[in-house]
Protein backbone atom coordinates (compact mmCIF):
# COMPACT_ATOMS: atom_id res chain seq x y z
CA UNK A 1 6.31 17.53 -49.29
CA UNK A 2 3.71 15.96 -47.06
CA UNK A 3 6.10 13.49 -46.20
CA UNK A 4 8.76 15.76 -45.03
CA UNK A 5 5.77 17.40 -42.98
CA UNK A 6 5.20 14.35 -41.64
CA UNK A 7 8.92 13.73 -40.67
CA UNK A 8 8.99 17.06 -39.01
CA UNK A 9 6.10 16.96 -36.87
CA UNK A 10 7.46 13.41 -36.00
CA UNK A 11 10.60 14.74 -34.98
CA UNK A 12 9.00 17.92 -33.18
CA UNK A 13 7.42 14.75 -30.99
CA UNK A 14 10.15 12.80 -30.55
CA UNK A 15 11.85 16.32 -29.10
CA UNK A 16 9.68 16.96 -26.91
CA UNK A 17 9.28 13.91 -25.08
CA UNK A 18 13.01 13.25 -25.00
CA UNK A 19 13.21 16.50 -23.37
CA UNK A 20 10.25 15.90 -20.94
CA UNK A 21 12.03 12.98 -19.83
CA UNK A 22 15.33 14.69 -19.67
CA UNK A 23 13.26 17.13 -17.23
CA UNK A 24 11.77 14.60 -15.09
CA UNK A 25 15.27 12.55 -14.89
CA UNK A 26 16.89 15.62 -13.49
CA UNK A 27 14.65 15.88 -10.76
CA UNK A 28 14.94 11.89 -10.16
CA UNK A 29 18.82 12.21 -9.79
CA UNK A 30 17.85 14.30 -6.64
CA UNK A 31 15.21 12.01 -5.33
CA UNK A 32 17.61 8.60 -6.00
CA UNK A 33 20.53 10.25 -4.27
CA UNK A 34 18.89 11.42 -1.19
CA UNK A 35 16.62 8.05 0.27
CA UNK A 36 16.95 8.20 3.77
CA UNK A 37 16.41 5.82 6.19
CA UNK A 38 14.31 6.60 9.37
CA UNK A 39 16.09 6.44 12.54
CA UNK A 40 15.62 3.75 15.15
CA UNK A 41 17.74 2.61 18.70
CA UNK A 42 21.00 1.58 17.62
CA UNK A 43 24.51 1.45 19.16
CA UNK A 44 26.03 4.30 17.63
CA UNK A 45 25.77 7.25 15.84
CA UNK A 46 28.00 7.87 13.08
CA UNK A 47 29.22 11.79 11.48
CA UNK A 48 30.88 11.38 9.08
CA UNK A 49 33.41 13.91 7.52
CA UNK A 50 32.31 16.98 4.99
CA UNK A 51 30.47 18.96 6.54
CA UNK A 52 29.49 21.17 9.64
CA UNK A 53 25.73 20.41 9.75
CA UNK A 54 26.21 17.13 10.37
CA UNK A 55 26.67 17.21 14.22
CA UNK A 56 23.56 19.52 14.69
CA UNK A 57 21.61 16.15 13.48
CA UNK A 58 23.91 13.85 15.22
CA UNK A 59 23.43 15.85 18.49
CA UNK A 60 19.16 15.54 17.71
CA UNK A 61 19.70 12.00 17.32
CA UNK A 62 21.55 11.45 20.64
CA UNK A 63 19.05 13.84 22.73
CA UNK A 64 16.44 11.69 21.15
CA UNK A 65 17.82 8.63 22.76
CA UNK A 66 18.77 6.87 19.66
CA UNK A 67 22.29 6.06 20.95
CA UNK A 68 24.48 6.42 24.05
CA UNK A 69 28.08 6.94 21.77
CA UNK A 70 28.41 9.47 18.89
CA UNK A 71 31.83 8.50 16.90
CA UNK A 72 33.29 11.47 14.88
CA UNK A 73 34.98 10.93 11.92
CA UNK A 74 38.66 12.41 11.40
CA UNK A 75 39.28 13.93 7.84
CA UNK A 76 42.69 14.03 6.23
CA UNK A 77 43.57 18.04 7.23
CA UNK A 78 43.06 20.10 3.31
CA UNK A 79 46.19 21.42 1.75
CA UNK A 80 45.29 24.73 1.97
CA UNK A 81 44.80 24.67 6.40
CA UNK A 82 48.09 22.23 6.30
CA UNK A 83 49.65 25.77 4.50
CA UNK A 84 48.30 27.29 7.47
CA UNK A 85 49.19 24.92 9.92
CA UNK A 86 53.07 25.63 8.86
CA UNK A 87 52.63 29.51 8.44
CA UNK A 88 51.74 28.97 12.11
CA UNK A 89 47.99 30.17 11.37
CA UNK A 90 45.75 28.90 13.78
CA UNK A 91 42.83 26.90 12.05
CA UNK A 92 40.32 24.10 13.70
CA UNK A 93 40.48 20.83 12.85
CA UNK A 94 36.99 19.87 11.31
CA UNK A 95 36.42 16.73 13.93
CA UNK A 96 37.45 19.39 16.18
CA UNK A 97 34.71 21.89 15.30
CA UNK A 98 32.22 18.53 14.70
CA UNK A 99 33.20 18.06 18.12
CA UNK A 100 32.72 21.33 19.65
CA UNK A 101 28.95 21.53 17.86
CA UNK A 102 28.13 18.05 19.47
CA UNK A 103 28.98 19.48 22.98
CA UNK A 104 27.26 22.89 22.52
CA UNK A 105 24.15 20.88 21.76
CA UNK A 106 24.26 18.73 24.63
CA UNK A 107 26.20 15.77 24.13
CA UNK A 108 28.36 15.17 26.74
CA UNK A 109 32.25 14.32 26.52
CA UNK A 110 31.89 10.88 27.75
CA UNK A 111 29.53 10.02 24.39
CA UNK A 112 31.96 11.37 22.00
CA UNK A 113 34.65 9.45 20.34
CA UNK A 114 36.83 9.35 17.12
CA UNK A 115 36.88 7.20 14.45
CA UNK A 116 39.25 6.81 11.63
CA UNK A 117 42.43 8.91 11.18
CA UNK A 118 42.94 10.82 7.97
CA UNK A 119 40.35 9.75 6.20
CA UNK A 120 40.63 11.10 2.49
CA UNK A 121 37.09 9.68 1.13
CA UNK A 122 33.81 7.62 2.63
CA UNK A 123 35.12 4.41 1.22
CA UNK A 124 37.95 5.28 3.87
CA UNK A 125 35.31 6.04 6.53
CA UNK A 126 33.31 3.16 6.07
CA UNK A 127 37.11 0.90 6.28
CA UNK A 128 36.97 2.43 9.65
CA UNK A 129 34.12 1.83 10.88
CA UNK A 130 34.63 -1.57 9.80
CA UNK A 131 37.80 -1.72 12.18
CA UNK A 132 35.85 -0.09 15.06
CA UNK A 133 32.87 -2.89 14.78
CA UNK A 134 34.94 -5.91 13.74
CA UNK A 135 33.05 -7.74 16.46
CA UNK A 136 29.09 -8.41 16.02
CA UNK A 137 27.15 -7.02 13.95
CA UNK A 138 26.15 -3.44 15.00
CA UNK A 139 23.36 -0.98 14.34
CA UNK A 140 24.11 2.14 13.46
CA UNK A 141 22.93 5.55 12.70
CA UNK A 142 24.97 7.01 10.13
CA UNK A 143 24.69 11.11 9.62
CA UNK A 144 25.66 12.77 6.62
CA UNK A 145 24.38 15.20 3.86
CA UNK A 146 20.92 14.29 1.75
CA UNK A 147 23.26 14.34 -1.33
CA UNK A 148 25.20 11.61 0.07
CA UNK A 149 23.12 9.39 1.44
CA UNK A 150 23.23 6.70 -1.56
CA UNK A 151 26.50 6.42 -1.84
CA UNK A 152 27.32 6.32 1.69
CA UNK A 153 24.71 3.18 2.25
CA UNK A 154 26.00 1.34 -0.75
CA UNK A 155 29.81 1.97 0.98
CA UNK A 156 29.32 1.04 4.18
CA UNK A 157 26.97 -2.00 3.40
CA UNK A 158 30.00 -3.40 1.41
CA UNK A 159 32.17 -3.06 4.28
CA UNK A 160 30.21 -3.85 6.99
CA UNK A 161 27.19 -6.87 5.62
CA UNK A 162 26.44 -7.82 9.18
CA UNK A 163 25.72 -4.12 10.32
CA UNK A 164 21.85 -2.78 10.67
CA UNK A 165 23.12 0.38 8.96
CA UNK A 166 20.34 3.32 8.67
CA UNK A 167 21.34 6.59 6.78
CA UNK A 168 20.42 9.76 8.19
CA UNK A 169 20.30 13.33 6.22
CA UNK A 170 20.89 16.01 7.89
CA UNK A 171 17.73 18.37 8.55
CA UNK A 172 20.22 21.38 8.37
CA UNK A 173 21.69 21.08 4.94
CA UNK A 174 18.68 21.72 2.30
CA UNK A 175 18.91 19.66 -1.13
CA UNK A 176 16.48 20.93 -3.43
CA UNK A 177 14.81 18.74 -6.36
CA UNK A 178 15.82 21.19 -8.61
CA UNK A 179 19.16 21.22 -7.99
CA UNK A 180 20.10 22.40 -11.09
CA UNK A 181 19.36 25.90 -10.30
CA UNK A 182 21.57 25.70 -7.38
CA UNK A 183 25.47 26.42 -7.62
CA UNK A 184 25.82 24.12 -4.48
CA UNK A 185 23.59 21.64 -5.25
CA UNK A 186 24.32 20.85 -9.21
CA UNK A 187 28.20 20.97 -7.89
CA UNK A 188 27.54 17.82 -5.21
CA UNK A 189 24.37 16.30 -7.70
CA UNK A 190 27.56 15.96 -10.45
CA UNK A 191 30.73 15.19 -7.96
CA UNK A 192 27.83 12.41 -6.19
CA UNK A 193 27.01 11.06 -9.73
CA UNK A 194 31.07 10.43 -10.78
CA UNK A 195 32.13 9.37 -7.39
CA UNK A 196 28.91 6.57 -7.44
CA UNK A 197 30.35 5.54 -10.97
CA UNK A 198 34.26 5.40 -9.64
CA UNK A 199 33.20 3.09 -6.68
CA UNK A 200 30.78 1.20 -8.79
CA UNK A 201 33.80 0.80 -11.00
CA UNK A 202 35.87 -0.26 -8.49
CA UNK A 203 38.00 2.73 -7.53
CA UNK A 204 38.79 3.02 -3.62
CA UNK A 205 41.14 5.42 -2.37
């Protein structure tokens, strides 16, 4: 009997500390997914695909004077506004509305530029960019979501070693540490944490 005491209040332990450290892990996978990089003068500034609050930072970045050329990327067109596109339903492209943002913040037309051309995925981006700057080695500011930002670095630091490549999170899209009490955020925190395992893997597409 005062063994099996023992044993119990043993395991009761070993509980609880697995699940303290289950607790502090889940608030690590936030921190180790969003490092950024500060910002610094580079050639260009990079938006990549995904999302609309992108630009807003880009367009900071180039009032700043971080960069003279802000390259937008150019995301394969969804299923569902391709369905549109047919029913004759009028629908933005996304580098179109990226595009529009960038000039209502005061980036003029002659900065702006596209990159890419239906890019399904950021290993697809970063294959651009590496077309764009096959010459030299460039620095560049790349903008994209806090959830992102590891992946993205690891991605285009494989495809572009000779780059100076900082990462930039968006100020306008909010990523909270405990992101499992978010719908939005536990939804990218999981899609972040396969798609990091796929490329590490080996998977491109």
């Amino acid at each position: 009997m005062h063994c099996a005491k023992k044993c119990g209040a043993f395991l009761l332990v070993v509980f609880v500390f697995a699940a303290a450290c289950a607790a502090a892990g889940l608030t690590y996978v936030a921190e180790w997914l969003s490092v950024a990089d500060s910002p610094q003068k580079a050639d260009a500034i990079l938006v990549l695909g995904g999302g609309f609050t992108r630009p807003f930072e880009a367009a900071d970045l180039y009032r700043k004077g971080h960069a003279g050329r802000v390259y937008v990327s150019v995301p394969m067109r969804e299923d569902q506004f391709r369905l549109l596109d047919q029913a004759g339903i009028p629908f933005p492209r996304e580098e179109v509305v990226v595009r529009e943002v960038l000039l209502k913040k005061g980036v003029p037309a002659s900065a702006i530029e596209y990159f890419g051309k239906d890019s399904v995925s950021t290993a697809a981006e970063a294959k651009a960019a590496q077309t764009l700057f096959a010459a030299g080695a460039p620095k560049l500011l790349i903008v994209t979501s806090p959830y992102h930002l590891r992946r993205t670095r690891m991605t285009f630091s494989d495809a572009l070693p000779n780059a100076d490549i900082r990462v930039i999170a968006t100020s306008y899209d909010p990523f909270p540490m405990a992101w499992w009490k978010d719908q939005s955020a536990a939804r990218n925190v999981l899609l972040e944490l396969a798609k990091i395992t796929f490329y590490k893997l080996g998977g491109r597409f």
